[in-house]
Protein backbone atom coordinates (compact mmCIF):
# COMPACT_ATOMS: atom_id res chain seq x y z
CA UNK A 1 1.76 1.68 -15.36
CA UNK A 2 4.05 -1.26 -16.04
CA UNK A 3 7.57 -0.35 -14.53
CA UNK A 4 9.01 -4.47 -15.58
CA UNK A 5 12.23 -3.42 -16.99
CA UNK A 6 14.58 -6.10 -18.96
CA UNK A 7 15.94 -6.54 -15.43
CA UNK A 8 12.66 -8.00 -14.52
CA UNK A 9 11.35 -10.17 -16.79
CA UNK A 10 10.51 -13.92 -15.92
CA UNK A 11 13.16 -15.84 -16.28
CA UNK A 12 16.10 -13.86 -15.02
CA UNK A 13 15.20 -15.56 -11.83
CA UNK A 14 18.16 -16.43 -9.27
CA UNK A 15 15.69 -18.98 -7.50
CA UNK A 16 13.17 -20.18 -10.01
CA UNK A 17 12.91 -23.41 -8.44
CA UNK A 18 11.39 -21.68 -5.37
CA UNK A 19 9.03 -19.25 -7.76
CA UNK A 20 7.85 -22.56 -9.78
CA UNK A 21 7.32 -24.02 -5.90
CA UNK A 22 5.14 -20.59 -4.85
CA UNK A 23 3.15 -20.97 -8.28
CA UNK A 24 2.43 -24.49 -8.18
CA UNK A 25 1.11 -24.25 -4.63
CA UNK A 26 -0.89 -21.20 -5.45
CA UNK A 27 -2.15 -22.55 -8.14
CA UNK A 28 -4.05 -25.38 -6.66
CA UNK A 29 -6.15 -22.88 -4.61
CA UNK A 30 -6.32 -20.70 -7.43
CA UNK A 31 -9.24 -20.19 -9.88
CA UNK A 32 -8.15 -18.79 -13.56
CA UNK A 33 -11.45 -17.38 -14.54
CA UNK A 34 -11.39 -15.69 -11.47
CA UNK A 35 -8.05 -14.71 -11.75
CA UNK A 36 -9.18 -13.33 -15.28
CA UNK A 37 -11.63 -10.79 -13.78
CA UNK A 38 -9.00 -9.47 -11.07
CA UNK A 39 -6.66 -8.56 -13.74
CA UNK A 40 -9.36 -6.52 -15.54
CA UNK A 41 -10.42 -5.04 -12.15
CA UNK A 42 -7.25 -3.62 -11.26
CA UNK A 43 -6.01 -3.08 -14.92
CA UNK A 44 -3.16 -4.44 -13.40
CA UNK A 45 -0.46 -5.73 -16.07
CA UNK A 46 0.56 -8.51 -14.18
CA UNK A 47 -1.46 -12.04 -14.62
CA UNK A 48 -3.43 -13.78 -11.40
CA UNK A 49 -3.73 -17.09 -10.81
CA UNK A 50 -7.37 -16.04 -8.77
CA UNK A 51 -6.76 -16.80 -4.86
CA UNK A 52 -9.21 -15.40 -2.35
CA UNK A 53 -7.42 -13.52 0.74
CA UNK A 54 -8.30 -15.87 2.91
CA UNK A 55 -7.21 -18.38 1.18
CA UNK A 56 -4.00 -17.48 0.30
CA UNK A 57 -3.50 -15.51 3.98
CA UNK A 58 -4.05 -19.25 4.96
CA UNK A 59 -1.77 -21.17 2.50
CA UNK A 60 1.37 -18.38 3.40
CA UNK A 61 1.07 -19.22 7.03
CA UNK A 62 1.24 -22.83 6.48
CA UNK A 63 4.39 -22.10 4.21
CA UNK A 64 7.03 -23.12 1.67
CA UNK A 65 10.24 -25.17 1.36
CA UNK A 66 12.68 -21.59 1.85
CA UNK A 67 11.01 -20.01 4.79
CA UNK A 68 12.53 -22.14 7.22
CA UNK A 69 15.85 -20.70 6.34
CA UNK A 70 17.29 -18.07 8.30
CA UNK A 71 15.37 -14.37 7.94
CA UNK A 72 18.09 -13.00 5.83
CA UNK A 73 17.72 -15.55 3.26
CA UNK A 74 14.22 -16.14 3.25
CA UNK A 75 14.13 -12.15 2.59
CA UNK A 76 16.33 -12.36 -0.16
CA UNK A 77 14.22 -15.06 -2.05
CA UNK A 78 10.86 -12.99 -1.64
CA UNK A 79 12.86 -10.37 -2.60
CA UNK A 80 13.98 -11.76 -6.23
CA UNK A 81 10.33 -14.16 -6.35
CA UNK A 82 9.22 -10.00 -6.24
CA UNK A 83 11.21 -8.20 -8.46
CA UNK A 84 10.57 -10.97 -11.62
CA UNK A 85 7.16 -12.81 -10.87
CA UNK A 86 4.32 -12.36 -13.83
CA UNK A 87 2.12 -13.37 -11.15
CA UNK A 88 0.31 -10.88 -8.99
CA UNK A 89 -0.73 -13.21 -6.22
CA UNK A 90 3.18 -14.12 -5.78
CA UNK A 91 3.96 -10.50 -4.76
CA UNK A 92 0.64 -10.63 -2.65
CA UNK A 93 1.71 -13.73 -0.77
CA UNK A 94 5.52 -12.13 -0.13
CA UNK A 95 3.23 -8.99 1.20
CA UNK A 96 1.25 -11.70 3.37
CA UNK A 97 3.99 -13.21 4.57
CA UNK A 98 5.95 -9.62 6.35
CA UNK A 99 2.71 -7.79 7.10
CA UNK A 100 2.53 -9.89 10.47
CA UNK A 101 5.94 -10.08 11.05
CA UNK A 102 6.22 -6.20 10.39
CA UNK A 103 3.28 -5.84 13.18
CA UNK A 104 4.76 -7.95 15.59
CA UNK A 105 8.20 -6.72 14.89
CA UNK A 106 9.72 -9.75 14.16
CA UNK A 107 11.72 -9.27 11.32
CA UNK A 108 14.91 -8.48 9.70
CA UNK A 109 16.04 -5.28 8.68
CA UNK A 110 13.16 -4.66 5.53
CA UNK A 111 13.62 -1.65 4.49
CA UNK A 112 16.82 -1.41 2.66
CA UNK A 113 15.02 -4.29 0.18
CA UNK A 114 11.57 -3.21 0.63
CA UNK A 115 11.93 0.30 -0.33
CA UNK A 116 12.65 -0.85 -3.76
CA UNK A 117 9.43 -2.58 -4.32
CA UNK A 118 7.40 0.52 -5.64
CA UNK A 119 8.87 -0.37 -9.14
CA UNK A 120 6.31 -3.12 -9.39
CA UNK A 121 2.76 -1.68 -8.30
CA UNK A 122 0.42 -1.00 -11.04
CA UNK A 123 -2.70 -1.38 -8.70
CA UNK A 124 -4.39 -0.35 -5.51
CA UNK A 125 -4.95 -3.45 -3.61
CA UNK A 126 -0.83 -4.13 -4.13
CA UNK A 127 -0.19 -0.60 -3.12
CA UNK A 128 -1.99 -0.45 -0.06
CA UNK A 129 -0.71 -3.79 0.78
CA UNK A 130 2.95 -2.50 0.85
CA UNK A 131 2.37 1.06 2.08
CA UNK A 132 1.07 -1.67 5.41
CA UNK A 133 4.37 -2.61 5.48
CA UNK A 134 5.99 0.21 5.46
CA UNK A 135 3.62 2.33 7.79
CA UNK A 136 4.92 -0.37 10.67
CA UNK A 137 8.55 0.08 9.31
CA UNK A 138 7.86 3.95 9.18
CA UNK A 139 6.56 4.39 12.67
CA UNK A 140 10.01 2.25 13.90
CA UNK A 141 12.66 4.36 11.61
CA UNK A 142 11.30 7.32 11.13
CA UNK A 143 14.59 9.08 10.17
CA UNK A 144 15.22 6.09 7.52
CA UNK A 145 11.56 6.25 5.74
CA UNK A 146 9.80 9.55 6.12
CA UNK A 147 12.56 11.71 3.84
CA UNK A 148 11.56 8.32 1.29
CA UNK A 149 8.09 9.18 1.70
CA UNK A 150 8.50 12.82 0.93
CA UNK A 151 10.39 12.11 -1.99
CA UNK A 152 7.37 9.70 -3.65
CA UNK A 153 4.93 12.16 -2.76
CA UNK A 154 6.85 14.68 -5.22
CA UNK A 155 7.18 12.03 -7.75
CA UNK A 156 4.88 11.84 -10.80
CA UNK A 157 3.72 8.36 -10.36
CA UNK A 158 0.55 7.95 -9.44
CA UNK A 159 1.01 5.16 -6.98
CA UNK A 160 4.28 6.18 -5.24
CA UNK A 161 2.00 8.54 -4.37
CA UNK A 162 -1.06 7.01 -3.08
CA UNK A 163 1.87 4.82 -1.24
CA UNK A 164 3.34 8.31 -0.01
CA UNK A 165 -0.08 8.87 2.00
CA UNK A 166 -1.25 5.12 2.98
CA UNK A 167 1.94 4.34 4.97
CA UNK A 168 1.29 7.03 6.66
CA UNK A 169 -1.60 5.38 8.95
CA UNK A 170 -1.76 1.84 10.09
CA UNK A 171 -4.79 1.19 8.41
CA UNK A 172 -7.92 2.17 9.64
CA UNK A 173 -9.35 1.82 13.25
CA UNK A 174 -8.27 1.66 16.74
CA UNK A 175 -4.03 2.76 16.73
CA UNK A 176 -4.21 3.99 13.48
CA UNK A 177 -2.48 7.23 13.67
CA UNK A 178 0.99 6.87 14.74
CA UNK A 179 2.04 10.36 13.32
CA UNK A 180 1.72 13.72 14.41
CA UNK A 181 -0.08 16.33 12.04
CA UNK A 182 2.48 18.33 11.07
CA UNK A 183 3.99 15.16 9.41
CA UNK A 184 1.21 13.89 7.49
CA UNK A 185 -0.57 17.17 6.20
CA UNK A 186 2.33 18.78 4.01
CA UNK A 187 2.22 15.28 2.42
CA UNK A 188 -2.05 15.04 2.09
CA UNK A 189 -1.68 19.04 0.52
CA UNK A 190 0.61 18.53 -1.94
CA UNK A 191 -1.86 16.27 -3.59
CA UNK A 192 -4.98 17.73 -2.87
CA UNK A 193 -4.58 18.74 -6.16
CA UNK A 194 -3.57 15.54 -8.28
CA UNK A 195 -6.85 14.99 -10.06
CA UNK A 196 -5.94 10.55 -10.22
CA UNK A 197 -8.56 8.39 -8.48
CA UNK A 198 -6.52 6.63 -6.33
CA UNK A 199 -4.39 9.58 -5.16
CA UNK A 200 -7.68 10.96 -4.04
CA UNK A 201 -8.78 8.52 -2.38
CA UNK A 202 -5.86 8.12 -0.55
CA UNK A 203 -6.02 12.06 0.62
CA UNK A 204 -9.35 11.32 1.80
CA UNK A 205 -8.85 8.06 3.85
CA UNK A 206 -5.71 9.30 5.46
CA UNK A 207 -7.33 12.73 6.22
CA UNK A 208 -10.57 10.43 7.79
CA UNK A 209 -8.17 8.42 10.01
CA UNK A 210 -6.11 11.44 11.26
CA UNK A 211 -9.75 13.06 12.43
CA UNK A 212 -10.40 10.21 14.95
CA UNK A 213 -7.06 11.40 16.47
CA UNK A 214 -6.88 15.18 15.36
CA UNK A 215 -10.33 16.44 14.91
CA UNK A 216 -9.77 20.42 15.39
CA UNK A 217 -6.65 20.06 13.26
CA UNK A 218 -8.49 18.31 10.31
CA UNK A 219 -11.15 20.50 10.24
CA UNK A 220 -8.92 23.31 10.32
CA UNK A 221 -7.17 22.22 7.53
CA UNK A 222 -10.07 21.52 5.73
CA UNK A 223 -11.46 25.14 6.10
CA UNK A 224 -8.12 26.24 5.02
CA UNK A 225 -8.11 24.67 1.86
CA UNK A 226 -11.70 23.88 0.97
CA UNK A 227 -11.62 24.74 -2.61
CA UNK A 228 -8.57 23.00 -3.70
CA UNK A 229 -10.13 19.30 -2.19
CA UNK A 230 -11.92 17.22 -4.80
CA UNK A 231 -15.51 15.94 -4.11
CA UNK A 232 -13.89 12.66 -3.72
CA UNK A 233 -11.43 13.45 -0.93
CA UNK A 234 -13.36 15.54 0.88
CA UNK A 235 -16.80 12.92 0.88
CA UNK A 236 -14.53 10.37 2.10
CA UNK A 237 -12.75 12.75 4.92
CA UNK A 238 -16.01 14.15 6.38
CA UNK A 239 -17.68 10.68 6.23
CA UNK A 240 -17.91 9.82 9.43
CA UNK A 241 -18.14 13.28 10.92
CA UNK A 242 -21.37 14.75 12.72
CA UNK A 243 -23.81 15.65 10.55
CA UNK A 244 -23.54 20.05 11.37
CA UNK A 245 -19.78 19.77 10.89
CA UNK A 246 -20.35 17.52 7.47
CA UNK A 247 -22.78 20.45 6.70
CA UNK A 248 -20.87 23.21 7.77
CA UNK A 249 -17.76 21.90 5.68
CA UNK A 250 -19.53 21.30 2.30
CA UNK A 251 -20.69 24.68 2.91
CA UNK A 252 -17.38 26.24 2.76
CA UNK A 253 -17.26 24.79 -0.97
CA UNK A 254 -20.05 26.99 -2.35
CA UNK A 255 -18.52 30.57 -0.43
């Protein structure tokens, strides 16, 4: 999916001089071959200059000539350097530079410029890397972003979407699940039966992070609506279950 619109296109840049600034320093940790096989990876439309996460994780921190203007304005530059960039590893290093600041809660107000962003995924890896974002954003203003959340999750696009059902965990591990059930599982159902990779994928991962949290609930849900999960979702759900539940539960696919 490539959502650049005319309104997008490098070149219609209102700070260019800070995007040439971003590319040039990205560029000398950068590898293009490398960059080469990322594109492919992801089919991802956008071009990549081939940066490790470390590395660039590294060169953000350290970084650039605007960030140390005031929050409101460095936000607005990220936000245009976002919206017209042909380079993938610019929108991962303005994701680099808010997913701490989102954690620790040290920001501006995000979302009414970050909600916009969807229009430029066309991969995984920059999906998830938003929905990170906004899962921290989500679990402060709840009112603001879950209606916004529901509303992707109807939408036809595969990676609103997936971005629908990542922000709705903080990743995986210890804290993950910030919300309750009865929030996340109308969302995970209503795509149990989108037959996309990455939209099951997403049902599954959520679905294994609640289950640290919400065991009896999962489950439950699980034997409710056995035959409408994909082998997909459901091998990544039950992964790290007990090995009688992960029986019992593959069982219910062949009643």
């Amino acid at each position: 999916m490539n959502q650049m619109g005319s309104e997008t296109q490098p070149g219609s840049f209102q700070y260019s001089d800070f995007h040439d600034e971003v590319v040039e320093e990205l560029s000398r940790v950068g590898n293009a071959k490398f960059g080469e096989a990322i594109r492919k990876d992801r089919n991802s439309q956008l071009s990549y200059l081939g940066i490790r996460f470390p590395v660039l994780r590294t060169r953000v921190k350290q970084g650039f000539s605007f960030t140390i203007k005031p929050p409101e304005e460095v936000l607005g530059i990220w936000d245009d350097l976002w919206k017209h960039s042909p380079w993938g590893d610019v929108l991962f290093a303005a994701l680099e530079y808010y997913v701490p600041l989102a954690q620790k809660r040290k920001e501006p107000d995000l979302w009414p410029v970050l909600r916009h962003w969807t229009v430029r995924i066309d991969n995984w890896c920059h999906a998830d890397q938003l929905s990170r974002v906004y899962s921290h954003i989500l679990e402060r203003q709840s009112e603001a972003v879950y209606p916004q959340m529901v509303e992707w999750n109807q939408s036809d696009d595969a990676w609103q979407r997936r971005i629908s059902l990542v922000s709705l965990v903080h990743y995986s591990g210890k804290n993950a699940v910030f919300l309750p059930p009865n929030k996340v599982l109308p969302l995970v159902k209503n795509c149990l039966g989108d037959s996309r990779h990455y939209v099951q994928t997403a049902v599954g991962w959520v679905l294994r992070e609640m289950a640290f949290v919400y065991q009896d609930e999962i489950v439950s849900f699980i034997e409710q609506n056995s035959q409408q999960f994909s082998a997909t979702a459901l091998s990544r759900t039950i992964e790290k279950f007990p090995e009688e539940l992960r029986s019992h539960i593959r069982g219910l696919r062949l009643s």
